[in-house]
Every structure is written in C-alpha cells, then in structure tokens.
PDB file of N, CA and C in Angstrom:
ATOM      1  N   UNK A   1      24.767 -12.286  17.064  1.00  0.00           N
ATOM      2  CA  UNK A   1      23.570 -12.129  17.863  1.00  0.00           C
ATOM      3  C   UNK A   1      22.504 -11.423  17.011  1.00  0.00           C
ATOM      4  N   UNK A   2      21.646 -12.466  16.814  1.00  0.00           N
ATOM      5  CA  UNK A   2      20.054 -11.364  16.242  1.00  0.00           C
ATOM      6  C   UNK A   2      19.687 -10.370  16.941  1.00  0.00           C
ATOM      7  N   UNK A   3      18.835  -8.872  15.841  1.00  0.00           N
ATOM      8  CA  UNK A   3      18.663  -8.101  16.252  1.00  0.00           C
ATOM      9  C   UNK A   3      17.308  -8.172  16.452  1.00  0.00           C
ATOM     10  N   UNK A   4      16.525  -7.811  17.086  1.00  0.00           N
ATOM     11  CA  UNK A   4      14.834  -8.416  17.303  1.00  0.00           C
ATOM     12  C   UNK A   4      13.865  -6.600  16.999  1.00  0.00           C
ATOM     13  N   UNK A   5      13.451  -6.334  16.604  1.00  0.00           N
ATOM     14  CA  UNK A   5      12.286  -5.332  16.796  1.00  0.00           C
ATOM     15  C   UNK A   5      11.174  -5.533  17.063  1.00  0.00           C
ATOM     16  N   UNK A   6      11.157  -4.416  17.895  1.00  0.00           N
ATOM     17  CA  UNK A   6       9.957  -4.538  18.387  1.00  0.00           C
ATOM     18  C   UNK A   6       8.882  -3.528  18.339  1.00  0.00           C
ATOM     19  N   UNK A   7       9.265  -2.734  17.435  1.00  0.00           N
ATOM     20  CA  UNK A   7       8.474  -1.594  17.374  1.00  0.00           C
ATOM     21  C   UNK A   7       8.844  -0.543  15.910  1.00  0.00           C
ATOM     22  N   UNK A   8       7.981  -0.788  15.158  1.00  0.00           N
ATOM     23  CA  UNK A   8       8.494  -0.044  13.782  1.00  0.00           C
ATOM     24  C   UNK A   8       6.928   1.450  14.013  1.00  0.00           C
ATOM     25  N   UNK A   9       7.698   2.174  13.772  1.00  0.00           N
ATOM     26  CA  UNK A   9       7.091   3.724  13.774  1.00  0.00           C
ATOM     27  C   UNK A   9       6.918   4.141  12.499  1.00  0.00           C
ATOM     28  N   UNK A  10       5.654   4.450  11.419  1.00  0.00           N
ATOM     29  CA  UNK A  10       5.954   5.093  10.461  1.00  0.00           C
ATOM     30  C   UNK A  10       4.959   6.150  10.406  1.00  0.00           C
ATOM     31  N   UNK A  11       5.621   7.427   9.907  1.00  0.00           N
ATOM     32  CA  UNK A  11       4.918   8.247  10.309  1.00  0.00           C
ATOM     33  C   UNK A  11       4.562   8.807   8.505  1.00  0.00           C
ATOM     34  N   UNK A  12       3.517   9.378   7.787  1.00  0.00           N
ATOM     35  CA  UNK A  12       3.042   9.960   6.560  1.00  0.00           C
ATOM     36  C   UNK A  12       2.398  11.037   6.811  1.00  0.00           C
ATOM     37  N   UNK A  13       2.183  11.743   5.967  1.00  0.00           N
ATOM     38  CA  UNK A  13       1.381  13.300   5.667  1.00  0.00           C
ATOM     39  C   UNK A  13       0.491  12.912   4.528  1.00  0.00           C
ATOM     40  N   UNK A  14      -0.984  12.971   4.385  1.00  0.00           N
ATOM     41  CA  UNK A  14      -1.564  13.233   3.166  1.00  0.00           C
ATOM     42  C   UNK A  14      -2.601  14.623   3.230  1.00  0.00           C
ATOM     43  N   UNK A  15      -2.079  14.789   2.035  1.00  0.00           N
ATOM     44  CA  UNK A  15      -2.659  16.419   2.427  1.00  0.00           C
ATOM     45  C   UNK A  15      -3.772  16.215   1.104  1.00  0.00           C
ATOM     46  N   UNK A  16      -5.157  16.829   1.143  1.00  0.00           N
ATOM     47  CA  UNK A  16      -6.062  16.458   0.292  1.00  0.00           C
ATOM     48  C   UNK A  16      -6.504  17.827  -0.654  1.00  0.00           C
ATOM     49  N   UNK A  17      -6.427  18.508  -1.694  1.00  0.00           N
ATOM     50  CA  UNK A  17      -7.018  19.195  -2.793  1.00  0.00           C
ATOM     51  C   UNK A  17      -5.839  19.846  -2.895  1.00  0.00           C
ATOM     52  N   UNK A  18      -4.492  20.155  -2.485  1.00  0.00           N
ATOM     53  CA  UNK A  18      -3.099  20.559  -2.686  1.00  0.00           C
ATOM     54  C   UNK A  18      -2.410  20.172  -4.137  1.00  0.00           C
ATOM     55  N   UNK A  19      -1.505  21.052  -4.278  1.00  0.00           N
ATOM     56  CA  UNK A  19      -0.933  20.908  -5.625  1.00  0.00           C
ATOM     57  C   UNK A  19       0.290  20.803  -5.156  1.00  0.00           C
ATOM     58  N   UNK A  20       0.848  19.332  -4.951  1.00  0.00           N
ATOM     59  CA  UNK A  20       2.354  19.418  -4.961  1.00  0.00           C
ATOM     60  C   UNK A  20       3.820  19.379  -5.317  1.00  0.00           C
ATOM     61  N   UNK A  21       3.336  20.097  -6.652  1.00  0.00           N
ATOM     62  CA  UNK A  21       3.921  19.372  -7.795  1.00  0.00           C
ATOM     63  C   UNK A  21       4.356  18.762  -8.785  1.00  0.00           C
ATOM     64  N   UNK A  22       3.343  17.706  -8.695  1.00  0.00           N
ATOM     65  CA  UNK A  22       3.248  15.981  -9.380  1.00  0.00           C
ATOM     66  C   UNK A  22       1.891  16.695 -10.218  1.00  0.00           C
ATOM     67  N   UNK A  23       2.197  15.209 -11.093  1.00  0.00           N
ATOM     68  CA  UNK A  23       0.593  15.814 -11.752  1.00  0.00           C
ATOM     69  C   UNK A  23      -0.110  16.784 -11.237  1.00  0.00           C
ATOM     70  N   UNK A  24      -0.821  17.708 -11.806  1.00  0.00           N
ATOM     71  CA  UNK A  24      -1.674  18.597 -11.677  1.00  0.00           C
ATOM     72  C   UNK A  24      -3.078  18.342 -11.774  1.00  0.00           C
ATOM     73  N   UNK A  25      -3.272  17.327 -12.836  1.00  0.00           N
ATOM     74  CA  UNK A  25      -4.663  16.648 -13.078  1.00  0.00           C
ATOM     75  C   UNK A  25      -4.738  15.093 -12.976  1.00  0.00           C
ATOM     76  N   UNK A  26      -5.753  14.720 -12.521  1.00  0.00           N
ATOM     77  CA  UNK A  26      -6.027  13.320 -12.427  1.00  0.00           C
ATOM     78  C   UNK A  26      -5.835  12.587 -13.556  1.00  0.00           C
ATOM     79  N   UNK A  27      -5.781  11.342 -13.756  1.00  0.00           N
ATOM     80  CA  UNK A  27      -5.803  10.644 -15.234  1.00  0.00           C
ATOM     81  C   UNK A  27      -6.460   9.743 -14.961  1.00  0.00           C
ATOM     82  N   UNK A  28      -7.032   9.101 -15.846  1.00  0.00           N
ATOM     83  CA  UNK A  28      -7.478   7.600 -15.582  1.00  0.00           C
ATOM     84  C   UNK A  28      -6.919   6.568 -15.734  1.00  0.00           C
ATOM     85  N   UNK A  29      -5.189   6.928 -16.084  1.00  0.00           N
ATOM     86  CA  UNK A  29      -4.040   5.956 -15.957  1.00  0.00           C
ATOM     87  C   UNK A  29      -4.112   6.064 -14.648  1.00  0.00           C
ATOM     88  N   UNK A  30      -4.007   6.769 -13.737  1.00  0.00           N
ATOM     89  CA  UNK A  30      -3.718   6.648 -12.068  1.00  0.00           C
ATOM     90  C   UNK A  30      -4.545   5.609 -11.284  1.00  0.00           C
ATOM     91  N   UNK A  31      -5.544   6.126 -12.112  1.00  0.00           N
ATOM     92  CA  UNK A  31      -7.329   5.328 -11.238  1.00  0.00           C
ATOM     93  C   UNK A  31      -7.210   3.977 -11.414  1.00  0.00           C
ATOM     94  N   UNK A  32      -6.557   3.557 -12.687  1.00  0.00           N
ATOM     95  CA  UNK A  32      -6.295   2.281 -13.052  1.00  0.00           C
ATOM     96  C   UNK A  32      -5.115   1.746 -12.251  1.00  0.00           C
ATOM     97  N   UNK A  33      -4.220   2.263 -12.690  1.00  0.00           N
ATOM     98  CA  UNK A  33      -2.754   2.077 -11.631  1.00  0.00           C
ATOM     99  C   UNK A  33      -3.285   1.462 -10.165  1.00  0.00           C
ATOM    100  N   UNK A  34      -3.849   2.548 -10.026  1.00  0.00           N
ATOM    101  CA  UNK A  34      -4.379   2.401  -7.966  1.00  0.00           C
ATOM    102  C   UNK A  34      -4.770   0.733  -8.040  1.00  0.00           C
ATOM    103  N   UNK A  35      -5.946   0.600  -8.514  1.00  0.00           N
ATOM    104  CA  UNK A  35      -6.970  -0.428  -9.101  1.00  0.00           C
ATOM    105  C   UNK A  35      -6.178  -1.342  -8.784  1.00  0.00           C
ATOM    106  N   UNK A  36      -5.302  -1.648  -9.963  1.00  0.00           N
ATOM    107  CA  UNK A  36      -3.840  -2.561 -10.035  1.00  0.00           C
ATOM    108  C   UNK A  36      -3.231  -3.417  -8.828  1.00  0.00           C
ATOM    109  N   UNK A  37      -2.732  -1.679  -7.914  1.00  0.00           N
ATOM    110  CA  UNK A  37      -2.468  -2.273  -6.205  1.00  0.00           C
ATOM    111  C   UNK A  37      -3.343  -2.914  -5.387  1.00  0.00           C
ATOM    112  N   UNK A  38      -4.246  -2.028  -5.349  1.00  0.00           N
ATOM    113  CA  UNK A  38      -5.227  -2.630  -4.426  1.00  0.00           C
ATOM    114  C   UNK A  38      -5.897  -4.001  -4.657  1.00  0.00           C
ATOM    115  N   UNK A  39      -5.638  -4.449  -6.428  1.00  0.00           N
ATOM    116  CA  UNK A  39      -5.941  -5.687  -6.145  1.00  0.00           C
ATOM    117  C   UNK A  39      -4.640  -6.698  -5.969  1.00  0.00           C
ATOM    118  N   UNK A  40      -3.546  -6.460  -6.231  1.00  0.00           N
ATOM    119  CA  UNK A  40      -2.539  -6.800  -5.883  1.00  0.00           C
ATOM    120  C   UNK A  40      -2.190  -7.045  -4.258  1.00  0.00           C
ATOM    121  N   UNK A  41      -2.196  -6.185  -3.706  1.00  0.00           N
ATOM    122  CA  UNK A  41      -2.447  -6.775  -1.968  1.00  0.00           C
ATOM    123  C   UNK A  41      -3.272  -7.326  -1.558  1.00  0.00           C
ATOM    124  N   UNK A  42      -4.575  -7.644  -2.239  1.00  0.00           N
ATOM    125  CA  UNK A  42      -5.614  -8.344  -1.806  1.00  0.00           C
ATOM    126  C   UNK A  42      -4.994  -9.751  -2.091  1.00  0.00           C
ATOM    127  N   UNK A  43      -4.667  -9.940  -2.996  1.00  0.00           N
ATOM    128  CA  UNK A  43      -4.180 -11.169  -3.534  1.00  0.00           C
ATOM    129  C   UNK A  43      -3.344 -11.878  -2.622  1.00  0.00           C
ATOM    130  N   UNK A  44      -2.255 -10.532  -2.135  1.00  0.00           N
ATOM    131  CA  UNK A  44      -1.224 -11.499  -1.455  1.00  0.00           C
ATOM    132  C   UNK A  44      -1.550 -11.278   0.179  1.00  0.00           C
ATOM    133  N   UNK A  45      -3.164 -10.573   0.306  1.00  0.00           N
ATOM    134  CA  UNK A  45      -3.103 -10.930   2.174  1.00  0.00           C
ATOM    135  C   UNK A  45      -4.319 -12.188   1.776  1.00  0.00           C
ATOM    136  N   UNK A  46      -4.964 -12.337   0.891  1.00  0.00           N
ATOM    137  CA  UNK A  46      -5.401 -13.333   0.710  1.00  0.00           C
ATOM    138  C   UNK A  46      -4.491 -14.670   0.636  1.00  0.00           C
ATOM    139  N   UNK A  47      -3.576 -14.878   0.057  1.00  0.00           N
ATOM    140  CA  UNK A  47      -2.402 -15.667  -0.384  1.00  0.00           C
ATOM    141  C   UNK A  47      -2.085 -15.991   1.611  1.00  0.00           C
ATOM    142  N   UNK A  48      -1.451 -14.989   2.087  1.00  0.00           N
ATOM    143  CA  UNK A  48      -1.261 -14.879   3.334  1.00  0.00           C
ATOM    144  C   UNK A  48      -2.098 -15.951   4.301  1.00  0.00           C
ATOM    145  N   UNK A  49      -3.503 -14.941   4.378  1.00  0.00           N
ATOM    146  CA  UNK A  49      -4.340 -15.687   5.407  1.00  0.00           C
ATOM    147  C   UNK A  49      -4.490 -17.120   4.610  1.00  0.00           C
ATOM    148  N   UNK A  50      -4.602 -17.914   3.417  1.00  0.00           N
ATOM    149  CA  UNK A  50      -4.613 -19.088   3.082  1.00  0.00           C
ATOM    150  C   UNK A  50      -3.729 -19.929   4.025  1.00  0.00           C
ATOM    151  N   UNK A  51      -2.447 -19.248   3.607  1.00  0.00           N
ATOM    152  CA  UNK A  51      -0.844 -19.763   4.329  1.00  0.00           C
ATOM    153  C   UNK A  51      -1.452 -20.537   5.732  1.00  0.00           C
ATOM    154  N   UNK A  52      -1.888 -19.340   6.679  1.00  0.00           N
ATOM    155  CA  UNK A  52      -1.821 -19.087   7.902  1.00  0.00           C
ATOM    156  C   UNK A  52      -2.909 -20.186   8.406  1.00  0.00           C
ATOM    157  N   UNK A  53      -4.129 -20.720   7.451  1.00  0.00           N
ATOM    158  CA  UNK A  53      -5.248 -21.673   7.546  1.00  0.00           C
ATOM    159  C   UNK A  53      -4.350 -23.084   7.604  1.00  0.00           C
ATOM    160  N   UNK A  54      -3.976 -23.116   6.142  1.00  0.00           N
ATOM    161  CA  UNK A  54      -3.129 -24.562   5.941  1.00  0.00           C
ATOM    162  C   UNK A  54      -1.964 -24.984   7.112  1.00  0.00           C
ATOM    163  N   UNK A  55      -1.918 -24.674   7.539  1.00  0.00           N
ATOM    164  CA  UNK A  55      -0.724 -24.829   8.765  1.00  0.00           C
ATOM    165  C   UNK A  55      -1.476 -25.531   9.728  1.00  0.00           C
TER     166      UNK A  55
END
C-alpha cells in the first residue's frame, strides 16, 4: 500500500550579522558559488515549467 503525503513541514533559522563558526569573512568564492545555484534552479524550474507547457 502507497504512502501518500500530504503535508511536508520545514522549518529553518537564518540569523543575519552572527558569527557561527563557518567562515568568518565573506569571499568572492561564496558570491560566485551562490551565483552558480541560483542559476542552476532557474534552469531546472525553467526546464520544469517547459515540461508542464509541452504536455
């Protein structure tokens, strides 16, 4: 028997000018990194909504 959901909960914390640890200073490897993702999901909700047209 399939299990069906119906409800996914996710819960995050971003806390803003805090030191938690992790790097201490910004880089412009990060800025780039980010860059990277964000065009990377564009791609694939673009990719997506294409899908969702062609049908």
């Amino acid at each position: 028997m399939p299990v069906e959901i119906r409800e996914l909960q996710i819960v995050t914390t971003i806390t803003e000018g805090g030191n938690t640890g992790g790097n201490t200073t910004p880089s412009s490897a990060g800025a780039t990194n980010s860059e990277d993702i964000i065009a990377k999901c564009v791609e694939q909700v673009l990719e997506i909504l294409k899908e969702k047209t062609d049908r």
